[in-house]
PDB file of N, CA and C in Angstrom:
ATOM      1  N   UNK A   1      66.830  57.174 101.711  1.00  0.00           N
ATOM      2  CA  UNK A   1      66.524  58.181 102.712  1.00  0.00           C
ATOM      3  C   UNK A   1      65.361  59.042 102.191  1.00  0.00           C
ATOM      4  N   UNK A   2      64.300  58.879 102.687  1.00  0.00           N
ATOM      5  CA  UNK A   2      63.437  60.038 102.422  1.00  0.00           C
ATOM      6  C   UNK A   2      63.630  61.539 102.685  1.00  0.00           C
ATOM      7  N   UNK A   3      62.803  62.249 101.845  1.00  0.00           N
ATOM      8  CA  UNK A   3      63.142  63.742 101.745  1.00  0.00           C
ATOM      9  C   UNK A   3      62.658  64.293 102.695  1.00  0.00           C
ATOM     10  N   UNK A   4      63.326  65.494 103.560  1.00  0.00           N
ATOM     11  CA  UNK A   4      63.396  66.223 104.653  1.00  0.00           C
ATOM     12  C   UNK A   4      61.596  66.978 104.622  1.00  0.00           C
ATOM     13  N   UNK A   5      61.125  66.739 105.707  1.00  0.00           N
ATOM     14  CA  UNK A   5      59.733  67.057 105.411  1.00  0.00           C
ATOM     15  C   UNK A   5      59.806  68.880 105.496  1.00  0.00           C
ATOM     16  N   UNK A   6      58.482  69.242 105.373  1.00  0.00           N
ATOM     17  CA  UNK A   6      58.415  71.019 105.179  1.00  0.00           C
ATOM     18  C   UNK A   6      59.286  71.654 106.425  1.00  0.00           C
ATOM     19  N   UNK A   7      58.401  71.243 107.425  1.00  0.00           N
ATOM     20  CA  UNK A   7      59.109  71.450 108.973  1.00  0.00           C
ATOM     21  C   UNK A   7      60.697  71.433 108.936  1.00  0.00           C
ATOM     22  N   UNK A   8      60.958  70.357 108.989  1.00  0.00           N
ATOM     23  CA  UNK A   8      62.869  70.143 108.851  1.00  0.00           C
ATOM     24  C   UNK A   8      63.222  71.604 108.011  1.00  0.00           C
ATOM     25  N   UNK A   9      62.899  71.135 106.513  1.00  0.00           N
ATOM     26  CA  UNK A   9      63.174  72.922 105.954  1.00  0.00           C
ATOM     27  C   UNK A   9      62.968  74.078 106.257  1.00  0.00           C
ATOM     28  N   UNK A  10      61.767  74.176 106.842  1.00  0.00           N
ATOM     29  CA  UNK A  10      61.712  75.795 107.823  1.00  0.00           C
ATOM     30  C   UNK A  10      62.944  75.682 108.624  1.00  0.00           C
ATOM     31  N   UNK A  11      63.112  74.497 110.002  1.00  0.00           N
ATOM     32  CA  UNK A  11      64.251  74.838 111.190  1.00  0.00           C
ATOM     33  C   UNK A  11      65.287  75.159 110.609  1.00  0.00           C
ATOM     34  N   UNK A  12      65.614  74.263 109.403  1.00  0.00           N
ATOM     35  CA  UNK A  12      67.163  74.384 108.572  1.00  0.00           C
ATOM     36  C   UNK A  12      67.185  75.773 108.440  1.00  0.00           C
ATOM     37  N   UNK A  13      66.505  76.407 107.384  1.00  0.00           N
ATOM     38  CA  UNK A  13      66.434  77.540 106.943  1.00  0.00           C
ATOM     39  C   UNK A  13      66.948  78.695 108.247  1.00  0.00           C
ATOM     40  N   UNK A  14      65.860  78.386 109.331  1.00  0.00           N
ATOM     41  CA  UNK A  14      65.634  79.350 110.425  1.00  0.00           C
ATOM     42  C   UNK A  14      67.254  79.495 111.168  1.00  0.00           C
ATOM     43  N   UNK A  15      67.726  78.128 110.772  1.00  0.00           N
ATOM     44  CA  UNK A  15      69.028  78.379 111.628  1.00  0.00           C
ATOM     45  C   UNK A  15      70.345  78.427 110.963  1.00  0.00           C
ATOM     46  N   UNK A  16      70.135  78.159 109.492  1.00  0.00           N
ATOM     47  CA  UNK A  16      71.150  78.357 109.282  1.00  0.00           C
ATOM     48  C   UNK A  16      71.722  79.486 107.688  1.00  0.00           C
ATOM     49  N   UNK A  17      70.443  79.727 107.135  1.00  0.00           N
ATOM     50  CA  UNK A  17      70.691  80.969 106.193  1.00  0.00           C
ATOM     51  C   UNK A  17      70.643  82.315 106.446  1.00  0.00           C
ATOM     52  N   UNK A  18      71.147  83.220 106.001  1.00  0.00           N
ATOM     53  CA  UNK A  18      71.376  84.199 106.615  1.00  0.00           C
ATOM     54  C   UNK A  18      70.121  85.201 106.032  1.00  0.00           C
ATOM     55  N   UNK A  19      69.685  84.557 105.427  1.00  0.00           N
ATOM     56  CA  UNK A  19      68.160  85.307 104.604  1.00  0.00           C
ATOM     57  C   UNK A  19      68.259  86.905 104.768  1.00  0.00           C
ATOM     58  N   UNK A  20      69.347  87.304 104.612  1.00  0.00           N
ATOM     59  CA  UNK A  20      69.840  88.808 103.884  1.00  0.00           C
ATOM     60  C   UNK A  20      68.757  89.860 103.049  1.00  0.00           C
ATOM     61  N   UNK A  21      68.280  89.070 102.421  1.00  0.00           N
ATOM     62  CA  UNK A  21      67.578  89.956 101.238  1.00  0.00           C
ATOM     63  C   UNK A  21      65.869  90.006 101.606  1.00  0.00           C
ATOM     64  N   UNK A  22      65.750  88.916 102.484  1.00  0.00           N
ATOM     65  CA  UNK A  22      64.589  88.909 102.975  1.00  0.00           C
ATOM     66  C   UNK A  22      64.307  90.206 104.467  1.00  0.00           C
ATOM     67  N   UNK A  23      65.295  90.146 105.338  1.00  0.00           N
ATOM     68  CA  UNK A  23      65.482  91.187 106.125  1.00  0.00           C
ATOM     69  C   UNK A  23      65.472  92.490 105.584  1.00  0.00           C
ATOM     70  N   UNK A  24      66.401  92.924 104.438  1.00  0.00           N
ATOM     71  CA  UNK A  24      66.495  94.138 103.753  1.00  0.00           C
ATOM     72  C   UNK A  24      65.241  94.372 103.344  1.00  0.00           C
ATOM     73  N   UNK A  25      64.421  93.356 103.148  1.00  0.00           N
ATOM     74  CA  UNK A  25      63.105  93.690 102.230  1.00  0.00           C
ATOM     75  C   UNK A  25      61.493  94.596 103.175  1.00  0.00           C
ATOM     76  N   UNK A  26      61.864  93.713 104.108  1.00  0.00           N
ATOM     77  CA  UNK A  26      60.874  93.956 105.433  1.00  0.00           C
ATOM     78  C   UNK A  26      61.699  94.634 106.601  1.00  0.00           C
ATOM     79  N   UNK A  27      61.192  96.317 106.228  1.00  0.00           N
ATOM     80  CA  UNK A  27      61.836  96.929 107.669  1.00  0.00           C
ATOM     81  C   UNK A  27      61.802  96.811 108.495  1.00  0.00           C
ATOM     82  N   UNK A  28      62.644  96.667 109.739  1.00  0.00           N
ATOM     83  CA  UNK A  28      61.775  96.807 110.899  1.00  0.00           C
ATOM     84  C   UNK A  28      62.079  95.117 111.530  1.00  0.00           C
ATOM     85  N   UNK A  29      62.143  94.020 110.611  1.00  0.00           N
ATOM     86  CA  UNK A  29      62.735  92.864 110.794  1.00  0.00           C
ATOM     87  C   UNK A  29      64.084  92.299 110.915  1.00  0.00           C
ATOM     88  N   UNK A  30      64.215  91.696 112.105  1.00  0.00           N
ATOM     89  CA  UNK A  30      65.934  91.356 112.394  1.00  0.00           C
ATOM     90  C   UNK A  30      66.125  90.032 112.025  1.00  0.00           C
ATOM     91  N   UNK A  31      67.270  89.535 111.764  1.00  0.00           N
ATOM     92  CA  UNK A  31      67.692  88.485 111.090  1.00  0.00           C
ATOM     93  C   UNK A  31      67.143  87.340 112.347  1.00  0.00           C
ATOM     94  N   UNK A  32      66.982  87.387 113.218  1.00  0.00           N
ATOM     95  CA  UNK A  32      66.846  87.050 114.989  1.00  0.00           C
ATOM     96  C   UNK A  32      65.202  86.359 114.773  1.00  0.00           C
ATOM     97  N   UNK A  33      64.342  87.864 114.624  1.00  0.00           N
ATOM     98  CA  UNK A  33      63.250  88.133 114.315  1.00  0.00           C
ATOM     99  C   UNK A  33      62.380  87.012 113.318  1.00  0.00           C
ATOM    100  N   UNK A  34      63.148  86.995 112.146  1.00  0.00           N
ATOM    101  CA  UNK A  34      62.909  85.870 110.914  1.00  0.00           C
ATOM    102  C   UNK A  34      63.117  84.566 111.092  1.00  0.00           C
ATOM    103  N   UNK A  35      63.796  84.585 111.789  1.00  0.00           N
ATOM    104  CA  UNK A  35      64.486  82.670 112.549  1.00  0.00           C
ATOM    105  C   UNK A  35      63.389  82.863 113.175  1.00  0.00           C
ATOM    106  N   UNK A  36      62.967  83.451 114.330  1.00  0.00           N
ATOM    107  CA  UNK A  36      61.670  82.757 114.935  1.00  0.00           C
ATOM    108  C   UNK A  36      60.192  83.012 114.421  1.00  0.00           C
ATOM    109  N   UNK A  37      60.247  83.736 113.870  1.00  0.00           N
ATOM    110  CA  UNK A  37      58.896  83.383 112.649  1.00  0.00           C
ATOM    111  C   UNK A  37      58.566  82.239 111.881  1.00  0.00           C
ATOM    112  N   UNK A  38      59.838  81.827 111.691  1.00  0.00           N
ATOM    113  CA  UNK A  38      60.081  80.475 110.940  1.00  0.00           C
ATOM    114  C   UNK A  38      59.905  79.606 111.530  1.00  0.00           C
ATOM    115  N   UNK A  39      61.000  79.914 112.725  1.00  0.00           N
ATOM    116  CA  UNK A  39      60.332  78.405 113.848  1.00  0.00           C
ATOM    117  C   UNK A  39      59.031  78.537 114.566  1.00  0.00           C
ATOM    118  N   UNK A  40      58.223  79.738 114.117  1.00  0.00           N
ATOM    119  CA  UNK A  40      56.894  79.448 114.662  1.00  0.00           C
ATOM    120  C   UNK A  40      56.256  78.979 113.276  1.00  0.00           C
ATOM    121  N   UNK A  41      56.147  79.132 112.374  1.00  0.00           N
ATOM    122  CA  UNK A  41      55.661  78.470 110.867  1.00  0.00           C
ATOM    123  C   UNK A  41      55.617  76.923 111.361  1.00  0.00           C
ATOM    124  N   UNK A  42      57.006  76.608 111.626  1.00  0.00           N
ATOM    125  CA  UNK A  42      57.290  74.890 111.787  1.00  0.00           C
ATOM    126  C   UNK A  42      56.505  74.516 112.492  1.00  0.00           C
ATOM    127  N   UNK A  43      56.774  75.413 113.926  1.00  0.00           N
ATOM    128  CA  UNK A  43      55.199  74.304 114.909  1.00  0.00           C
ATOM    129  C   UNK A  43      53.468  74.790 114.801  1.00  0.00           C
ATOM    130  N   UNK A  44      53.369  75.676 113.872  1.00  0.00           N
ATOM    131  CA  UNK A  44      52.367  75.670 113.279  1.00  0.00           C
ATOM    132  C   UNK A  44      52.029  74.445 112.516  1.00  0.00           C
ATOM    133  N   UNK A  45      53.372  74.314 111.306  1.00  0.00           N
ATOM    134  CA  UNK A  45      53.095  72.846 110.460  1.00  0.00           C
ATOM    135  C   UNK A  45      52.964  71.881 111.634  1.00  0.00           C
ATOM    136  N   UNK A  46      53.793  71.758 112.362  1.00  0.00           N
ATOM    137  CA  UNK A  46      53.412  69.879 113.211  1.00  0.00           C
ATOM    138  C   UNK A  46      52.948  70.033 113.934  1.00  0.00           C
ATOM    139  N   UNK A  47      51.796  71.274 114.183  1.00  0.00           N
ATOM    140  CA  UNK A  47      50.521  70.782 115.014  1.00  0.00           C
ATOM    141  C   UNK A  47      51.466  71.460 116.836  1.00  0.00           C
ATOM    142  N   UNK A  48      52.010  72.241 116.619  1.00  0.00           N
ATOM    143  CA  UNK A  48      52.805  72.565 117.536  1.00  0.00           C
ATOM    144  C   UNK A  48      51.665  73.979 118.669  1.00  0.00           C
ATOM    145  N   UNK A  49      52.475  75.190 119.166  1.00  0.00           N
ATOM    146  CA  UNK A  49      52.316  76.076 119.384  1.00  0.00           C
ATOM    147  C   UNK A  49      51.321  77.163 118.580  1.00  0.00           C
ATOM    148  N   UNK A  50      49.768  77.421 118.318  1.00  0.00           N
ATOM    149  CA  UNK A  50      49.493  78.585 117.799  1.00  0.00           C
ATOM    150  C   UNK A  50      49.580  80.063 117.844  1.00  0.00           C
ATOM    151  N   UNK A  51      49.733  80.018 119.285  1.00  0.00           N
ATOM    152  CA  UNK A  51      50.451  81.554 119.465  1.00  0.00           C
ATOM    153  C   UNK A  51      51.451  81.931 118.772  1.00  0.00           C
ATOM    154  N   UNK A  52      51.573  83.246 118.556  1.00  0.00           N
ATOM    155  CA  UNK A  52      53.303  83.653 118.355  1.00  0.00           C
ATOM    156  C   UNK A  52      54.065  83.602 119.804  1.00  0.00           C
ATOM    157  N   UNK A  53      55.433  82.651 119.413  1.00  0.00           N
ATOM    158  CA  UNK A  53      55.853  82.340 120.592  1.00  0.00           C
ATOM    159  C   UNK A  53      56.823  84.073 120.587  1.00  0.00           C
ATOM    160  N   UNK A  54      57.113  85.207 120.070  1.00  0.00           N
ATOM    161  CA  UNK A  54      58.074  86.121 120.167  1.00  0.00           C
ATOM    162  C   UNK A  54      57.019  87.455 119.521  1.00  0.00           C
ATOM    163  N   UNK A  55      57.730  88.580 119.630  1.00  0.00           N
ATOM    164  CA  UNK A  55      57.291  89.543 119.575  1.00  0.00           C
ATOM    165  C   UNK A  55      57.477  89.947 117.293  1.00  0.00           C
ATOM    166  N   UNK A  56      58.226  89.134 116.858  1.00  0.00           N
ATOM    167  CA  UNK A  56      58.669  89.259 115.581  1.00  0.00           C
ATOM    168  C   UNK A  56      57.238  89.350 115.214  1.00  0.00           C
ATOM    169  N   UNK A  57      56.091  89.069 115.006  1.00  0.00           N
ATOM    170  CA  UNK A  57      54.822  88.594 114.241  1.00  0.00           C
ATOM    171  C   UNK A  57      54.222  90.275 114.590  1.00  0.00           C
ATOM    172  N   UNK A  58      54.997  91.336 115.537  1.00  0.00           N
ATOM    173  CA  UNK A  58      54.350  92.398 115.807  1.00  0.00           C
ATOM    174  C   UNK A  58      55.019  93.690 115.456  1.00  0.00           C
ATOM    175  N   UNK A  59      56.447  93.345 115.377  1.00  0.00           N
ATOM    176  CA  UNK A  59      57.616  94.380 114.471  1.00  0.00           C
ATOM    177  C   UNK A  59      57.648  94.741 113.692  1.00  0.00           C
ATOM    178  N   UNK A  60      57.650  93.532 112.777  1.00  0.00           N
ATOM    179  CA  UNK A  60      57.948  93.829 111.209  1.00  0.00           C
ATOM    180  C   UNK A  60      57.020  94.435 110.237  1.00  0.00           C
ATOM    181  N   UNK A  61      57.734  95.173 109.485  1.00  0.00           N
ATOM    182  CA  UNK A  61      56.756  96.071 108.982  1.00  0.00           C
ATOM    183  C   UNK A  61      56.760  95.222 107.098  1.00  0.00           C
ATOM    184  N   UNK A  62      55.522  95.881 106.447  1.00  0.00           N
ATOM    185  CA  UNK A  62      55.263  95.210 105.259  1.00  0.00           C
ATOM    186  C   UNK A  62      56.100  95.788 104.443  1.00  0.00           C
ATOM    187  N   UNK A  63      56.519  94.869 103.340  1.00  0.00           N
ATOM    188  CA  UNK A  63      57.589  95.334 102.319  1.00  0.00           C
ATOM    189  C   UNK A  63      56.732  96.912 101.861  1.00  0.00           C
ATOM    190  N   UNK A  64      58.037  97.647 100.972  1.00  0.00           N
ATOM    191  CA  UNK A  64      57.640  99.347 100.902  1.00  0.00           C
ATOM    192  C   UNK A  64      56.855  98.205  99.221  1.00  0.00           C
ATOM    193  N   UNK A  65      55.903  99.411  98.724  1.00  0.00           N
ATOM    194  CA  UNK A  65      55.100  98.841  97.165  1.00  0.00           C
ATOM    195  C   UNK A  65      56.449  99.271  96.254  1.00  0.00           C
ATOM    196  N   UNK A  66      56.535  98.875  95.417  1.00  0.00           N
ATOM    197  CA  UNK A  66      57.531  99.552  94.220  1.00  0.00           C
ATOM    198  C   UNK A  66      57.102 100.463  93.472  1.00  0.00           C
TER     199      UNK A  66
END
């Protein structure tokens, strides 16, 4: 079986980790928000959709500096 290409790993990711620490990190970003960022990454990779298909790419705010 060949290995799950980049794409497959973004959707996986997008739908099924709860990417906790990544939300906490970036205010302003919902767990909702990050799933479809991701699934816009994916159809970026396969030549998909260039727009942002959701409003997430306009919410989220940049991690605070340390």
């Amino acid at each position: 079986m060949p290995p799950p290409s980049l794409v497959d790993l973004l959707r996986h990711i997008a739908r099924e980790e709860p990417l906790t620490a990544t939300v906490r990190a970036f205010r302003g970003l919902t767990r909702e928000h990050l799933g479809q960022l991701l699934d816009e990454a994916a159809d970026a990779l396969s030549g998909g959709p260039r727009e942002p298909a959701s409003e997430a790419t306009v919410t989220a705010a940049p991690p605070e500096s340390p």
